[in-house]
Structure formats: structure tokens, C-alpha cells
N, C-alpha and C. Protein backbone atom coordinates (compact mmCIF):
# COMPACT_ATOMS: atom_id res chain seq x y z
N UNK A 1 2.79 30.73 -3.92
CA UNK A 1 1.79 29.98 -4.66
C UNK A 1 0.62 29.70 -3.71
N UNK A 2 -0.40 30.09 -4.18
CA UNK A 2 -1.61 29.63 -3.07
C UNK A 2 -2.30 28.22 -3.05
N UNK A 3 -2.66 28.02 -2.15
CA UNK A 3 -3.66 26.50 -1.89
C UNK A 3 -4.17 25.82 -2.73
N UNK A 4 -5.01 26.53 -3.81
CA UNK A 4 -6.00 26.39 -4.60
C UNK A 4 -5.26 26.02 -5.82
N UNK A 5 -4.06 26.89 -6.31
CA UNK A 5 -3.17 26.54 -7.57
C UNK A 5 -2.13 25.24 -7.24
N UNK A 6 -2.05 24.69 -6.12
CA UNK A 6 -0.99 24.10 -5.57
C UNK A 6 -1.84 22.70 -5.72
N UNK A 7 -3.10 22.72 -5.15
CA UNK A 7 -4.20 21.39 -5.22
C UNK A 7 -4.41 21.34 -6.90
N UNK A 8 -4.41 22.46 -7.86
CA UNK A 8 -4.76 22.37 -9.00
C UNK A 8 -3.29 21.89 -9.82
N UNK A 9 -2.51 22.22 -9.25
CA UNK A 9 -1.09 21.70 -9.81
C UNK A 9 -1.03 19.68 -9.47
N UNK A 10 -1.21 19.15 -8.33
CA UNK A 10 -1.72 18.10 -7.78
C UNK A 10 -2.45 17.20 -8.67
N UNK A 11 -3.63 18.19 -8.79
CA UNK A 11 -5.01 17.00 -9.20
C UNK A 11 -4.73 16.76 -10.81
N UNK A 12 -3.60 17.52 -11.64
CA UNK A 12 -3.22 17.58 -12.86
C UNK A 12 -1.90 16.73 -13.20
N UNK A 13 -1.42 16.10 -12.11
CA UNK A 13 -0.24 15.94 -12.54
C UNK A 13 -0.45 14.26 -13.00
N UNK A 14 0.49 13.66 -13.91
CA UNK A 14 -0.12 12.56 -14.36
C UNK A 14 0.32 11.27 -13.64
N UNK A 15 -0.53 10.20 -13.97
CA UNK A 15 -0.59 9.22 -13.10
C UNK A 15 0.79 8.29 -13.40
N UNK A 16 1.47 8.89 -14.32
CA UNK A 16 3.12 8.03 -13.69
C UNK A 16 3.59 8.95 -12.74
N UNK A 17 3.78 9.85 -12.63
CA UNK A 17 4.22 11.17 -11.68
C UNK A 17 3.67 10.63 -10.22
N UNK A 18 2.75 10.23 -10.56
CA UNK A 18 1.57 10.39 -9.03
C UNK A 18 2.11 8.24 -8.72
N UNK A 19 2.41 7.73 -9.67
CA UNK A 19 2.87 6.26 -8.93
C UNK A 19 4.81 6.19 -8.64
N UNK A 20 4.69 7.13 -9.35
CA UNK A 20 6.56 7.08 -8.78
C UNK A 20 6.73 8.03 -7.46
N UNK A 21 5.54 8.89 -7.33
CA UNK A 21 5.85 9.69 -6.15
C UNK A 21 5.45 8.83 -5.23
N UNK A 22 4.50 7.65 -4.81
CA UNK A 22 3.97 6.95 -4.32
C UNK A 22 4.76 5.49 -3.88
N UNK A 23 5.35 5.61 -4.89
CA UNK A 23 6.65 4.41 -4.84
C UNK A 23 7.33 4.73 -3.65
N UNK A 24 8.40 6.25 -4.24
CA UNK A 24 9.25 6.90 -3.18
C UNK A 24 8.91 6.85 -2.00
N UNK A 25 7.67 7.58 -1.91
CA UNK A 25 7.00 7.57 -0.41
C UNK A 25 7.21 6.08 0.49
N UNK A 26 6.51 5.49 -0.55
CA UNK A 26 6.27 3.77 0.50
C UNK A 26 7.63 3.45 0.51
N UNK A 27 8.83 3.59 -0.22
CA UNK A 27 9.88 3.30 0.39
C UNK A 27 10.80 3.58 1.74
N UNK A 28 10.69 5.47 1.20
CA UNK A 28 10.91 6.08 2.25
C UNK A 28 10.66 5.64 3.83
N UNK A 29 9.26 5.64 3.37
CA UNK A 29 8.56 4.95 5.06
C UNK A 29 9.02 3.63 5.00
N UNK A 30 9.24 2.75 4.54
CA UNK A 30 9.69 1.25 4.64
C UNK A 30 11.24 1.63 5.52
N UNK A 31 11.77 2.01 4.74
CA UNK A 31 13.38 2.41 5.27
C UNK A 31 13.54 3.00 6.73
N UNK A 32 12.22 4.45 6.71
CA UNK A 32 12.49 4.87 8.40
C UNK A 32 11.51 4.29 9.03
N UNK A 33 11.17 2.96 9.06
CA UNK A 33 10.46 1.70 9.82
C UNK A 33 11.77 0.87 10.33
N UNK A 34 12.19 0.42 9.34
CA UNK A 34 13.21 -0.42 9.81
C UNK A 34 14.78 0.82 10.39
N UNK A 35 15.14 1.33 10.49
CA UNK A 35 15.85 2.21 11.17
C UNK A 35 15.84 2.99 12.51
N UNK A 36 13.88 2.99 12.72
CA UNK A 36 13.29 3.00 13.70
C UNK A 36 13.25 2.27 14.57
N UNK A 37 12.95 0.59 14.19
CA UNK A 37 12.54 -0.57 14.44
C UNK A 37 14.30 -0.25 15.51
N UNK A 38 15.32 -0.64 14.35
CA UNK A 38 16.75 -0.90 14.65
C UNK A 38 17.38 -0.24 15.35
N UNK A 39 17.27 1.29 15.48
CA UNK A 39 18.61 2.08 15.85
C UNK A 39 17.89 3.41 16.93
N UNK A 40 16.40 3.19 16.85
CA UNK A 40 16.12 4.28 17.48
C UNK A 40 14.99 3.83 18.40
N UNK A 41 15.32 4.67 19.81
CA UNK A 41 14.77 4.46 20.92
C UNK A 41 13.85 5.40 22.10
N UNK A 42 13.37 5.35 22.70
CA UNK A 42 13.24 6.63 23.23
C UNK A 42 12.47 7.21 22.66
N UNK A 43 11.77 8.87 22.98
CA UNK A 43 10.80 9.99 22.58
C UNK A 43 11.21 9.83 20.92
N UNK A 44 12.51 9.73 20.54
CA UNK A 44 12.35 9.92 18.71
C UNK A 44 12.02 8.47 18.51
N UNK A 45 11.96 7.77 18.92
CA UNK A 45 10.79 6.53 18.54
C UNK A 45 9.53 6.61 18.37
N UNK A 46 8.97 7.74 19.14
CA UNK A 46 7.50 8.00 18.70
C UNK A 46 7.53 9.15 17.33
N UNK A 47 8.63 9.88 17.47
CA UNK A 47 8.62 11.16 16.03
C UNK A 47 8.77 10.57 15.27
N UNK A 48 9.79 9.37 14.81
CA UNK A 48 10.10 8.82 13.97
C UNK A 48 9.57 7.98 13.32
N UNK A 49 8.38 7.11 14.32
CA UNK A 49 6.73 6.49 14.34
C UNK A 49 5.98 7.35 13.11
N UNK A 50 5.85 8.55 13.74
CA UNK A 50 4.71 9.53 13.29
C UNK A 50 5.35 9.80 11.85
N UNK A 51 6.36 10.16 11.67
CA UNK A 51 7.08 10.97 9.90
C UNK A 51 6.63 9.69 9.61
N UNK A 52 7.03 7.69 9.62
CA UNK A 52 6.61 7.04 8.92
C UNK A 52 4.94 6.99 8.67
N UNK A 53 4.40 6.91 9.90
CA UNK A 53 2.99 6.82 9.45
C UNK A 53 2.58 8.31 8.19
N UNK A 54 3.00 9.33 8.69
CA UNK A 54 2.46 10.28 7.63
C UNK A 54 2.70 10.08 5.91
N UNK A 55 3.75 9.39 6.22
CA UNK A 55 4.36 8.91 5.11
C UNK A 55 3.71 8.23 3.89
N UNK A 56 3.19 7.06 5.18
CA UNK A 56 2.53 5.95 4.09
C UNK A 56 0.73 6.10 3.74
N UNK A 57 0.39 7.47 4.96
CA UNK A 57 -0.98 7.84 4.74
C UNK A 57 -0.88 8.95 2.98
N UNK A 58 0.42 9.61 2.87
CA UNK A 58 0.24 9.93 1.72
C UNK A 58 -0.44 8.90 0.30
N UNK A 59 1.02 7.34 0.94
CA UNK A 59 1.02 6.58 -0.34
C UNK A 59 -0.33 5.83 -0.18
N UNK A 60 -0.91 6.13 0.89
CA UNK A 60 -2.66 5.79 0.90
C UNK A 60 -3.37 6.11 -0.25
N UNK A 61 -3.10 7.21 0.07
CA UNK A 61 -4.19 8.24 -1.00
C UNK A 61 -3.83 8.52 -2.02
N UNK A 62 -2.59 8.45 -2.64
CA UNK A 62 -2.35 8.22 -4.43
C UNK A 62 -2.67 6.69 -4.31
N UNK A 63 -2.66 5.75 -3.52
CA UNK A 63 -2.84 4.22 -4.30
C UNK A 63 -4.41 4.35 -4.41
N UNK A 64 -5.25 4.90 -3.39
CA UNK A 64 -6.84 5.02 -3.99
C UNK A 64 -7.25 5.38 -5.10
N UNK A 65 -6.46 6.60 -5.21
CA UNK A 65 -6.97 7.81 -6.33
C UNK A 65 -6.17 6.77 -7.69
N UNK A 66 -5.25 6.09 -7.63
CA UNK A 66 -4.35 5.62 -8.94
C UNK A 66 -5.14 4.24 -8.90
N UNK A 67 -5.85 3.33 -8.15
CA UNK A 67 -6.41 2.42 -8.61
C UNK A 67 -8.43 2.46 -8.27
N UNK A 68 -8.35 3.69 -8.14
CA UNK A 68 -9.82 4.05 -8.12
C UNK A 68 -10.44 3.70 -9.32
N UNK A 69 -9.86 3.88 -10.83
CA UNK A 69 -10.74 3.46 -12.16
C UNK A 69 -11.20 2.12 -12.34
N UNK A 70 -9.90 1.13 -11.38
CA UNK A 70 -10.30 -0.01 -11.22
C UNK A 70 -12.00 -0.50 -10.48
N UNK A 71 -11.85 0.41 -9.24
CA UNK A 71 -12.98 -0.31 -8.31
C UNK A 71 -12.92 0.57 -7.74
N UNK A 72 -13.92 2.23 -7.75
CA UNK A 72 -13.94 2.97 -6.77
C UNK A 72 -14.42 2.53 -5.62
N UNK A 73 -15.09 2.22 -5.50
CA UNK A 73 -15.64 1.14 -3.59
C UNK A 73 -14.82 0.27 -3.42
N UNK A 74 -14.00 -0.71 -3.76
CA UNK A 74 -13.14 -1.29 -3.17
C UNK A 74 -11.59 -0.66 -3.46
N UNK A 75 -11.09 0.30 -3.74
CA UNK A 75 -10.36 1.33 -3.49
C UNK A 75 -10.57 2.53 -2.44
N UNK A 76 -12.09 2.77 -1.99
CA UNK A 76 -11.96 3.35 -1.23
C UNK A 76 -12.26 2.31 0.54
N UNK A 77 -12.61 1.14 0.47
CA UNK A 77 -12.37 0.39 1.24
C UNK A 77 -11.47 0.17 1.81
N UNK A 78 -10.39 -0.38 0.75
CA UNK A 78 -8.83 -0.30 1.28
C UNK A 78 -8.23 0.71 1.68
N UNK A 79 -8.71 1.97 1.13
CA UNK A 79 -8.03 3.02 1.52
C UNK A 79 -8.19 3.16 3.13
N UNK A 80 -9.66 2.74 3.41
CA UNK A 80 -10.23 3.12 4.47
C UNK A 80 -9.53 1.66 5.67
N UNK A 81 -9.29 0.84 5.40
CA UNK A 81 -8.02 0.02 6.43
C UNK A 81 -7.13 0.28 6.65
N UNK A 82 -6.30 1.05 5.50
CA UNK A 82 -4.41 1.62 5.73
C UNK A 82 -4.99 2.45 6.61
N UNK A 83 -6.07 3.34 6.60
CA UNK A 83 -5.83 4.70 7.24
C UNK A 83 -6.36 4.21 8.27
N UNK A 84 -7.05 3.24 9.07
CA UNK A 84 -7.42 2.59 10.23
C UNK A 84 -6.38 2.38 11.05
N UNK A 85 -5.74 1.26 10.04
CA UNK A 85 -4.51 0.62 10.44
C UNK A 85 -3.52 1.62 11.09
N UNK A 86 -3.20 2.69 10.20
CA UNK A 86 -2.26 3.69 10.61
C UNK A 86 -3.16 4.92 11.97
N UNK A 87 -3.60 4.73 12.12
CA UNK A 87 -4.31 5.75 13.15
C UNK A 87 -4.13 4.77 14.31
N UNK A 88 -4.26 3.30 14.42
CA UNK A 88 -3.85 2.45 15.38
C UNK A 88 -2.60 2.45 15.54
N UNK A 89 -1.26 2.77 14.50
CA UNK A 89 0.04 2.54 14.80
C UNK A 89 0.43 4.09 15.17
N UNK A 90 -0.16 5.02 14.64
CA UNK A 90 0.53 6.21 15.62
C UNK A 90 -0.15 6.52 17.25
N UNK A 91 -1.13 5.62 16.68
CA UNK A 91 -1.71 5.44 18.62
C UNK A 91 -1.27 4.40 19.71
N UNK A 92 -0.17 3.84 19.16
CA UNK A 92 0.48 2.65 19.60
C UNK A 92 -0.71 1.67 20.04
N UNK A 93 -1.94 1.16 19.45
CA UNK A 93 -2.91 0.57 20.08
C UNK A 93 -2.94 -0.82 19.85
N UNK A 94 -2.25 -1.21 20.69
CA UNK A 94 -1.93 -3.14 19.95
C UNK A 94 -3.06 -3.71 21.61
N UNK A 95 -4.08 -3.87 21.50
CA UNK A 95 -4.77 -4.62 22.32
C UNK A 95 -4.11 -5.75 22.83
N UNK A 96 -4.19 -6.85 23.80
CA UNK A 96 -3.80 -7.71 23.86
C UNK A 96 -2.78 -8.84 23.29
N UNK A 97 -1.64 -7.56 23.30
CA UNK A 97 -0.41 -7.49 22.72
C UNK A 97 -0.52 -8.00 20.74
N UNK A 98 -1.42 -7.64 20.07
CA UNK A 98 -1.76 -8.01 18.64
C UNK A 98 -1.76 -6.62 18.11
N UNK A 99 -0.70 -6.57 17.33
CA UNK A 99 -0.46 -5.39 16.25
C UNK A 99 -1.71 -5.04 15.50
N UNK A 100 -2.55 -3.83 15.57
CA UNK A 100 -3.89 -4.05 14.77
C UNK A 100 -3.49 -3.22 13.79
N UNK A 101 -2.62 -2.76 13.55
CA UNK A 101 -2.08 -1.69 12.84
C UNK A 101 -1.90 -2.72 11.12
N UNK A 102 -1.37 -3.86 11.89
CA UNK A 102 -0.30 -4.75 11.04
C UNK A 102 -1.92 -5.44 10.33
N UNK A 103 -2.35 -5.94 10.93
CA UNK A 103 -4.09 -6.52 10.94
C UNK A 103 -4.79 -5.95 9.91
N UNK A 104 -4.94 -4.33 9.58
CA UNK A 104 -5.68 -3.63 9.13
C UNK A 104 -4.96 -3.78 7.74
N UNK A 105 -3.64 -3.52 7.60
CA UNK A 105 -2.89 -3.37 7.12
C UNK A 105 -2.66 -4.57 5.50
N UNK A 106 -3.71 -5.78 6.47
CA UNK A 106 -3.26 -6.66 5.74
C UNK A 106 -4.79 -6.98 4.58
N UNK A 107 -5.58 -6.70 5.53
CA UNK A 107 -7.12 -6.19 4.39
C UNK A 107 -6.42 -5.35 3.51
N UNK A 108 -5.80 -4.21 3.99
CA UNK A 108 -5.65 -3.25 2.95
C UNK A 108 -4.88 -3.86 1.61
N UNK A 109 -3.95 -5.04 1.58
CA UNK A 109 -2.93 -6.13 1.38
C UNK A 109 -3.80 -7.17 -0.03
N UNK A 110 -4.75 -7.14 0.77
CA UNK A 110 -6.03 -8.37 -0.13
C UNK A 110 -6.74 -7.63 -1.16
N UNK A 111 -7.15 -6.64 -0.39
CA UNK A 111 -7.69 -5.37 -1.38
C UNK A 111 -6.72 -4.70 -2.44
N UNK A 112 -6.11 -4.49 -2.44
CA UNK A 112 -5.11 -3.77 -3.15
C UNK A 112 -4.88 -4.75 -4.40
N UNK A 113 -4.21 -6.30 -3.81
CA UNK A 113 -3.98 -7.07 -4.38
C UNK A 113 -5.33 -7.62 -5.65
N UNK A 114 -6.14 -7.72 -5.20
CA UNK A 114 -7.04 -7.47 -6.07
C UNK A 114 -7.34 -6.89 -6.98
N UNK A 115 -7.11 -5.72 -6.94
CA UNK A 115 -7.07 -4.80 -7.65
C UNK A 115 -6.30 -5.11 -8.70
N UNK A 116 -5.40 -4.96 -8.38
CA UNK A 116 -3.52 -5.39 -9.07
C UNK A 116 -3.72 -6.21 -10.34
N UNK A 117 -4.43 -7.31 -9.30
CA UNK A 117 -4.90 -8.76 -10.14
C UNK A 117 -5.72 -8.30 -11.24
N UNK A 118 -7.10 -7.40 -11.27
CA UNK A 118 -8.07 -7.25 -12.02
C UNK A 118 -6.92 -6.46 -13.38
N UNK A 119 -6.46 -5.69 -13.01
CA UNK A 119 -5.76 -4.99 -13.80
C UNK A 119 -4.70 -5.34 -15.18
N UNK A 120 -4.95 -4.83 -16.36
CA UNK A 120 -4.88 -5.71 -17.64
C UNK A 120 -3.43 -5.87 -17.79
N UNK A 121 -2.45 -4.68 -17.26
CA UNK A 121 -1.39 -4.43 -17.77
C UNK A 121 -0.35 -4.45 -16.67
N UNK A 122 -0.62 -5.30 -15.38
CA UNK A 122 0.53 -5.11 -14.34
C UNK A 122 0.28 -7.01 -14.59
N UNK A 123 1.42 -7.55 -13.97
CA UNK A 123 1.45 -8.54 -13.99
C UNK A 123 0.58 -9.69 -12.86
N UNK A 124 -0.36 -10.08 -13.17
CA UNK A 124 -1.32 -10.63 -12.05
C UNK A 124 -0.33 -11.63 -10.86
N UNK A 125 0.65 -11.74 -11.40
CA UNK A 125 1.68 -12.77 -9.89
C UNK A 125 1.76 -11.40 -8.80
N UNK A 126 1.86 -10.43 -8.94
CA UNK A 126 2.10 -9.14 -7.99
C UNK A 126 1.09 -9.09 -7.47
N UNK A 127 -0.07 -9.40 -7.97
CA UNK A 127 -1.18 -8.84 -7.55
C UNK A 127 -2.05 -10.33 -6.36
N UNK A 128 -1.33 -11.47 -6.71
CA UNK A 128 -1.60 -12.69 -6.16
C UNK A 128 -0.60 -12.55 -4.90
N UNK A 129 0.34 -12.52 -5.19
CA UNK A 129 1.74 -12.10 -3.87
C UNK A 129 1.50 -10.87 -3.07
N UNK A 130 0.77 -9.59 -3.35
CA UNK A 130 0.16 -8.51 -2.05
C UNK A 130 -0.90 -9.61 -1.94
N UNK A 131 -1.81 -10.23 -2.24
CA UNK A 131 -3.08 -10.42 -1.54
C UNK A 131 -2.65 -11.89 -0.27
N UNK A 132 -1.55 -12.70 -1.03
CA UNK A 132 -1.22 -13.82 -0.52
C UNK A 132 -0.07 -12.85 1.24
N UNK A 133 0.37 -11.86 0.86
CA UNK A 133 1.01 -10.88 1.85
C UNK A 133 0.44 -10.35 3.00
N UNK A 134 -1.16 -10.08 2.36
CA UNK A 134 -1.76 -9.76 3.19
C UNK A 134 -2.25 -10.66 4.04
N UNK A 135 -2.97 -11.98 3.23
CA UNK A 135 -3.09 -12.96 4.36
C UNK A 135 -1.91 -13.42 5.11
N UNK A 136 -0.95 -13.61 4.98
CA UNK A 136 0.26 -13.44 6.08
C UNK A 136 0.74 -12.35 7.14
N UNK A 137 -0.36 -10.53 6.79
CA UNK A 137 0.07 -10.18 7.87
C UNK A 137 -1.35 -10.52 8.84
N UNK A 138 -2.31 -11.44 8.07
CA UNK A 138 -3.71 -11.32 9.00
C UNK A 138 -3.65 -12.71 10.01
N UNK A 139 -2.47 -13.41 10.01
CA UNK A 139 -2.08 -14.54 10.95
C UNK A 139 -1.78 -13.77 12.28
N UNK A 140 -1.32 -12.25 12.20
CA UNK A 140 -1.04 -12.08 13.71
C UNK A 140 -2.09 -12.08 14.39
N UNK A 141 -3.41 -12.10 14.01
CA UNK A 141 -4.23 -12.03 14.84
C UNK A 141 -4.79 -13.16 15.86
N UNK A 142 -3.92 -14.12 15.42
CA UNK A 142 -3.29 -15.66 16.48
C UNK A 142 -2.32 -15.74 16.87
N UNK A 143 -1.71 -15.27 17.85
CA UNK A 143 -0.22 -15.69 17.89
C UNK A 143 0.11 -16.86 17.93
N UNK A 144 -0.51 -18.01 18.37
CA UNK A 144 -0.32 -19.31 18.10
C UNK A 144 -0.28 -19.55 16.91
N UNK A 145 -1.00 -19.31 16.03
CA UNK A 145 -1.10 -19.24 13.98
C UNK A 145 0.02 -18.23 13.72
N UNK A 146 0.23 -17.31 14.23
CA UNK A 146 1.96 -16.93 13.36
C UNK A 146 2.87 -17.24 13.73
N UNK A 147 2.96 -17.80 15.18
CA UNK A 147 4.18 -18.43 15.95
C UNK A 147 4.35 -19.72 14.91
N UNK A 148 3.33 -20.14 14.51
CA UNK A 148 3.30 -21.42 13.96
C UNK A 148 4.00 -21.11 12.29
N UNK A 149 3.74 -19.84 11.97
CA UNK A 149 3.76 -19.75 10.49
C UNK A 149 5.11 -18.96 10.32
N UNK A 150 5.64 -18.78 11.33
CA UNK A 150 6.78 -17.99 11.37
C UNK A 150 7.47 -18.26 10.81
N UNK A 151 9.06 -17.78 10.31
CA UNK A 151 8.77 -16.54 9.44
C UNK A 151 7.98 -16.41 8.29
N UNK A 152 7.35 -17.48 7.48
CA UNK A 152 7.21 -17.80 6.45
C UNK A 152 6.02 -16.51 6.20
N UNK A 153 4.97 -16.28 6.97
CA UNK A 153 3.86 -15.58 6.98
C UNK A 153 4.62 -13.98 6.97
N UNK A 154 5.74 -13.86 7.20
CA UNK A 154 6.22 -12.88 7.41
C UNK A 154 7.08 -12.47 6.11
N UNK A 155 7.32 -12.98 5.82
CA UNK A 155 8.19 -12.91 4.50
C UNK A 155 7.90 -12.80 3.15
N UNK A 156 6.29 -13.11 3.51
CA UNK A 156 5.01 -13.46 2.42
C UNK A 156 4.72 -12.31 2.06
N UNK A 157 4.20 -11.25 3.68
CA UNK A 157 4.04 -10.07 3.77
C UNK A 157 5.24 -9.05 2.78
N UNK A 158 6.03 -9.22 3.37
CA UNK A 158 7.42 -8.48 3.17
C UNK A 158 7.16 -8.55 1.30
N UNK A 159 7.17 -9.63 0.60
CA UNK A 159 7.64 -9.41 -0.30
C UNK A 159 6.53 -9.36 -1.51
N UNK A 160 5.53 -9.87 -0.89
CA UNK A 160 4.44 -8.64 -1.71
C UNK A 160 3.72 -7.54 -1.50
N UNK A 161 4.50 -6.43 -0.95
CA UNK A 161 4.30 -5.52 -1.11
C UNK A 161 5.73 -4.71 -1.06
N UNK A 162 6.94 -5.68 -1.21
CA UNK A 162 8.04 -4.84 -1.87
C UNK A 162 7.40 -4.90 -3.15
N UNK A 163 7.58 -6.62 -3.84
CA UNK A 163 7.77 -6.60 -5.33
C UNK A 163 6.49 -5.25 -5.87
N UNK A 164 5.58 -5.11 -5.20
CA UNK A 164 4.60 -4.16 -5.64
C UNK A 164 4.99 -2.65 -6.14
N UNK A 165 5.81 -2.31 -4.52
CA UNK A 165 6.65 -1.07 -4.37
C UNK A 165 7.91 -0.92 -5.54
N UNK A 166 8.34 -1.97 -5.87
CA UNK A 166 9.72 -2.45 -7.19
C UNK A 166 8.61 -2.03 -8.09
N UNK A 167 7.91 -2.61 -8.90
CA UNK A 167 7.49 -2.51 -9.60
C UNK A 167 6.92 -0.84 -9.85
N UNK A 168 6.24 -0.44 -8.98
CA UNK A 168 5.99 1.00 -9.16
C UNK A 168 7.15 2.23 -9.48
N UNK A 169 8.18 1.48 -8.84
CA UNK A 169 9.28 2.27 -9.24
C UNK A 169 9.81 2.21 -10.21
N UNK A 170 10.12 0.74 -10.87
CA UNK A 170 10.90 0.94 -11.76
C UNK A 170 9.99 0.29 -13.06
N UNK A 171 8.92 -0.61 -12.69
CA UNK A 171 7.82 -0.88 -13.59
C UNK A 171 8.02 0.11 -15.13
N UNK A 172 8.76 -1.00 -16.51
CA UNK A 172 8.31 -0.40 -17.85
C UNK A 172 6.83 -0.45 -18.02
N UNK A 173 5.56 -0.80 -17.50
CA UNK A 173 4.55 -0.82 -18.01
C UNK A 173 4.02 -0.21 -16.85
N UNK A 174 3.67 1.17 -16.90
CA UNK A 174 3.14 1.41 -15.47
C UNK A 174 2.12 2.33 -15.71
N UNK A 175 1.03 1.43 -15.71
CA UNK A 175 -0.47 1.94 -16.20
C UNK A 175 -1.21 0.63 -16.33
N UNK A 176 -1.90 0.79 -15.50
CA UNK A 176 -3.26 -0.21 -15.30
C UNK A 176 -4.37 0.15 -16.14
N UNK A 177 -4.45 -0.66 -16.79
CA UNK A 177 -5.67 -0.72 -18.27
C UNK A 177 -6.69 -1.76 -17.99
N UNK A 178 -7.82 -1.20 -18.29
CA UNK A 178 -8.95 -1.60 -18.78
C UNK A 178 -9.65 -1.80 -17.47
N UNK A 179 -10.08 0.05 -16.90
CA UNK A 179 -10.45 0.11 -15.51
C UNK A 179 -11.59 -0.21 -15.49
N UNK A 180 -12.60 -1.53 -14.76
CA UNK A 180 -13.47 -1.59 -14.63
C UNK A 180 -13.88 -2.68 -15.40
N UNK A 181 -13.11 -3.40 -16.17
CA UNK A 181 -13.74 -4.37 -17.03
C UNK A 181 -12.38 -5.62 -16.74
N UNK A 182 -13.10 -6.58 -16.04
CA UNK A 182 -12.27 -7.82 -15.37
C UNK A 182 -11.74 -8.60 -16.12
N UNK A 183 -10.68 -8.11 -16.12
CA UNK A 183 -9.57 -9.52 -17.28
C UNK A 183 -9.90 -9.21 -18.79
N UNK A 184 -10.66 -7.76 -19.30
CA UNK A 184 -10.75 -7.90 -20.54
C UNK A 184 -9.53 -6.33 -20.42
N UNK A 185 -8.85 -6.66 -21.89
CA UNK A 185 -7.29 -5.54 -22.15
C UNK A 185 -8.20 -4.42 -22.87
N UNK A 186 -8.22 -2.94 -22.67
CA UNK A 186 -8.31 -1.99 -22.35
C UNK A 186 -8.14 -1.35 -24.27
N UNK A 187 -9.26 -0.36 -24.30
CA UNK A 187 -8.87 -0.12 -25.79
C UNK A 187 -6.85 0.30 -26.62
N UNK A 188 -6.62 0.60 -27.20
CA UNK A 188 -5.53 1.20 -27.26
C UNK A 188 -5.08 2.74 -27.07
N UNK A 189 -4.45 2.99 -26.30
CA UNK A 189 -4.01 4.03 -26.05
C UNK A 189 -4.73 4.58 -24.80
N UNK A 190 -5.85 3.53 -23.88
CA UNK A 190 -6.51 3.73 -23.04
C UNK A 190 -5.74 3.77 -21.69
N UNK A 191 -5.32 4.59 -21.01
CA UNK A 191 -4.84 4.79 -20.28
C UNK A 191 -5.35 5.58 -18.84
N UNK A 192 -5.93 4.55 -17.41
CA UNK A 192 -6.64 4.86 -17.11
C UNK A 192 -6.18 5.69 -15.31
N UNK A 193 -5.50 4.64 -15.43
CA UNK A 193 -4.64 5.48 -14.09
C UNK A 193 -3.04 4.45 -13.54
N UNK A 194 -2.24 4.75 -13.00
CA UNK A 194 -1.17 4.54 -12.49
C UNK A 194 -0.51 3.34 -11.81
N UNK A 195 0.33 2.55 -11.56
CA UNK A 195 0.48 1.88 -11.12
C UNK A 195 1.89 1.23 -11.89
């Protein structure tokens, strides 16, 4: 199959397809993070680094393209922090011992969440819990303010952007309606992109 039919197979496939593949992904990488984190040391600590980051740069770019109808500039904003963020974590670049990876990560967190929120047909507490997630991973940038907020800021993180990742997976309503128009519900049968 060549390039061209393979991107055209891609750019066609529909936006539940494209948020459950996106789900998988961010799990996947969630899972060989913490397995990484836990059990692995050494040179496959950096391979095992890199498969996660590639991982979640995929679920980058279906979460742009699947909440782009929402807010193409602030979808491609966020997009443009994960992929910051992640170019700092496969570069191991934590400045003055502060995760910027985690930092970037967490704009991407506020942004997203936003999104979520604007969106007619996902439940706006998901979309309040990534943005409230994200400001909990943007405390590392004090360690005195997350030492202080510990674990709580951490857990904040953690679980809005599982319940996000839950939801994409197993989400009965998984289609964000009424792209572009804030808090008003979406004609019927309007179906604008994924989530």
C-alpha cells in the first residue's frame, strides 16, 4: 500500500475510530511510564522514554485534529505545548532540577480542558478536572508550592486526565457538538469531531 493511499485511508477514518485510537495510545504510554518509572533502569530507560514519548506525540495530534472544530488556534496551541513538553522529556531537559516536560504538559492540561468544557456533549466536570490537572502539574514549577501541595496537586493531575482518557475509551457519547459555538447544543445529527 503506498504513502499517499495509507494518509488517504487516515484522513478518512472517522472521528470515533480516531478518539478510541487516541484513548489506546494515551494509555499505552501512561502504562509504559509507570513501568518505566518502576521496573526499568539503565540504557532501556532512555528506549523506553522514547516509545512513550512517541506515543503520546501521536495522541497529540488526533487530540488537535479531534478538537480542532472546537478552537482551531487554541487546539493548535495546545498541541504546540505537548509537543514542547515532549521534545523536553525525550531530551531529559529538567533545568534546575524542574520537570519542564511536566510544566508544558500542564498548559497543554488547561487548554485541552477548555476545550472539553466548551464542548456541548462531553460532560463539562472532565473538562473542569483536566484544566484543574493541569494547574496541579504547573505547581512544579515551585518546588516549595508542590512540596507544599503534595500529593494533592499530584493526584489532581493524575485524575484529570485519566477520567478524560476513561471517558474516550469507553465514553457512550463520544462526539463533541456544537464546534465553535460556546455552550450553545449543536444542530441534530451535527456531528463535528471526536472525543
Amino acid at each position: 500500500m503506498s504513502t499517499a493511499a495509507m494518509t488517504n485511508q487516515i484522513a478518512g477514518a472517522s472521528p470515533r475510530f480516531e478518539a478510541r485510537t487516541a484513548g489506546v495510545l494515551y494509555l499505552l504510554s501512561a502504562v509504559a511510564v509507570a513501568i518505566i518509572e518502576i521496573f526499568v533502569h539503565g540504557r532501556l530507560n532512555l528506549t523506553g522514554g522514547l516509545i512513550a514519548v512517541s506515543g503520546m506525540v501521536a495522541v497529540t495530534l488526533f487530540f488537535s485534529d479531534l478538537l480542532s472544530p472546537l478552537s482551531r488556534s487554541l487546539s493548535f496551541v495546545a498541541a504546540f505545548f505537548n509537543l514542547a513538553g515532549l521534545a523536553f522529556e525525550a531530551l531529559r531537559f529538567q533545568p534546575q532540577d524542574v520537570n519542564i516536560a511536566v510544566v508544558f504538559d500542564g498548559f497543554y492540561c488547561i487548554l485541552v480542558g477548555y476545550l472539553v468544557f466548551r464542548s456541548a456533549s462531553v460532560p463539562r466536570f472532565l473538562g473542569v478536572l483536566m484544566a484543574v490537572g493541569g494547574l496541579g502539574w504547573l505547581t512544579l514549577l515551585s518546588s516549595t508550592l508542590a512540596n507544599y501541595l503534595s500529593p494533592y496537586n499530584l493526584a489532581f493531575g493524575i485524575l484529570g486526565e485519566g477520567l478524560v482518557c476513561l471517558w474516550i475509551l469507553v465514553g457512550k457519547h463520544s462526539t463533541l457538538e456544537g464546534a465553535g459555538q460556546r455552550g450553545m447544543k449543536a444542530q441534530p445529527g451535527d456531528t463535528s469531531a471526536a472525543i
